[in-house]
Protein backbone atom coordinates (compact mmCIF):
# COMPACT_ATOMS: atom_id res chain seq x y z
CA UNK A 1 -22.02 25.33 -11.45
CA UNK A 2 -24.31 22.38 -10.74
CA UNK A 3 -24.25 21.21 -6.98
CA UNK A 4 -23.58 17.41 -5.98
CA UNK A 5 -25.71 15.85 -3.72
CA UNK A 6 -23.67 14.42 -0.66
CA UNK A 7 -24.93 12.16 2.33
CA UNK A 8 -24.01 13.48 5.49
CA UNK A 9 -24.19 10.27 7.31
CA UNK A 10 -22.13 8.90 4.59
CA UNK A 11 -18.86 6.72 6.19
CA UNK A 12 -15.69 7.10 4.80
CA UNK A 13 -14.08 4.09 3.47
CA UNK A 14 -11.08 3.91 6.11
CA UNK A 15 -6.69 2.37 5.41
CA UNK A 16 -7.18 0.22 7.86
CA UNK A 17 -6.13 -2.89 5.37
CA UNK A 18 -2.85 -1.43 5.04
CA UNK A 19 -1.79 -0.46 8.73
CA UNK A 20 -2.88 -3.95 9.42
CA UNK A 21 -0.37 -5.20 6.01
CA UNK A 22 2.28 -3.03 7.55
CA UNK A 23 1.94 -4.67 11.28
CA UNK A 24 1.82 -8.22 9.68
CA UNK A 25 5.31 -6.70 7.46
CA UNK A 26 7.39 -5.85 10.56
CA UNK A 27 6.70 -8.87 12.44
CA UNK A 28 7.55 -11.44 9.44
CA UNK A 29 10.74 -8.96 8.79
CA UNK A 30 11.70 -8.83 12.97
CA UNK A 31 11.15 -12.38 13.14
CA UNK A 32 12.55 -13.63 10.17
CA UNK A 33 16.30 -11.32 10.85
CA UNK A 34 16.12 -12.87 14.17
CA UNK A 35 15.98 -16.59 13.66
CA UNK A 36 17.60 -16.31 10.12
CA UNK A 37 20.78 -14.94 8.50
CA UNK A 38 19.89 -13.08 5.19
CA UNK A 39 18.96 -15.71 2.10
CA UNK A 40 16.97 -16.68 -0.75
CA UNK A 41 13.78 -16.21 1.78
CA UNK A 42 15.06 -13.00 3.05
CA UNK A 43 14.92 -12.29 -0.91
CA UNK A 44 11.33 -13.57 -0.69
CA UNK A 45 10.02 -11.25 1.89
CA UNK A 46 11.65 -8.30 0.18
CA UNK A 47 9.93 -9.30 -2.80
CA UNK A 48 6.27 -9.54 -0.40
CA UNK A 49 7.20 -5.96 0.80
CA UNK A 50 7.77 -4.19 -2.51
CA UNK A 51 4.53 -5.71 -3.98
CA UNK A 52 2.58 -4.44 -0.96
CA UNK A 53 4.38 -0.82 -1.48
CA UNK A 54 3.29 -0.95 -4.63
CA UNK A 55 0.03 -1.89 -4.28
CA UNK A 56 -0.16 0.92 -1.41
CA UNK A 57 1.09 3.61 -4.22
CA UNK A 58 -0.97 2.23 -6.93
CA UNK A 59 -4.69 2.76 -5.09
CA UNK A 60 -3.06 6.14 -2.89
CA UNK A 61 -2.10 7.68 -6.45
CA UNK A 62 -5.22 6.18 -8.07
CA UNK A 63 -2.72 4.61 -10.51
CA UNK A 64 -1.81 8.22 -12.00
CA UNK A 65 2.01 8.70 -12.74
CA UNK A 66 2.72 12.01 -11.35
CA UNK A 67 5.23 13.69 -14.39
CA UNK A 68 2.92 12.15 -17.23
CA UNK A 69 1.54 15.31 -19.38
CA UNK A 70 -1.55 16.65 -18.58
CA UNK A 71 -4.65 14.85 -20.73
CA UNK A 72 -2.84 11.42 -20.69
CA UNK A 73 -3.85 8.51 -18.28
């Protein structure tokens, strides 16, 4: 078995990027439901928050579907 060679000091990249996308999500949601009654820019802002989700799922899963067979990508 052949041995990797690993930094200790080495820093983790951290997720910080998307608790910071997830603050920024609630306040346009909280805001928007507050001054606004649900319309085409409510539609909008869904729209924001299912890209973001799905950027979020694409690098967490490393853009891997999880029932494809084994050996396919």
């Amino acid at each position: 078995m052949q041995q990797i060679d690993h930094n200790p000091k080495e820093s983790r990249p951290t997720n910080t990027i998307w608790w910071v996308l997830v603050a920024i999500l609630a306040v346009n949601w909280i805001g928007y439901l507050y001054f606004n009654a649900a319309d085409v820019w409510a539609l909008a802002v869904g729209g924001g928050t299912g890209l973001i989700f799905a950027l979020w799922a694409i690098e967490i899963s490393g853009n891997k579907w999880p029932f494809s067979p084994p050996g396919r990508r």
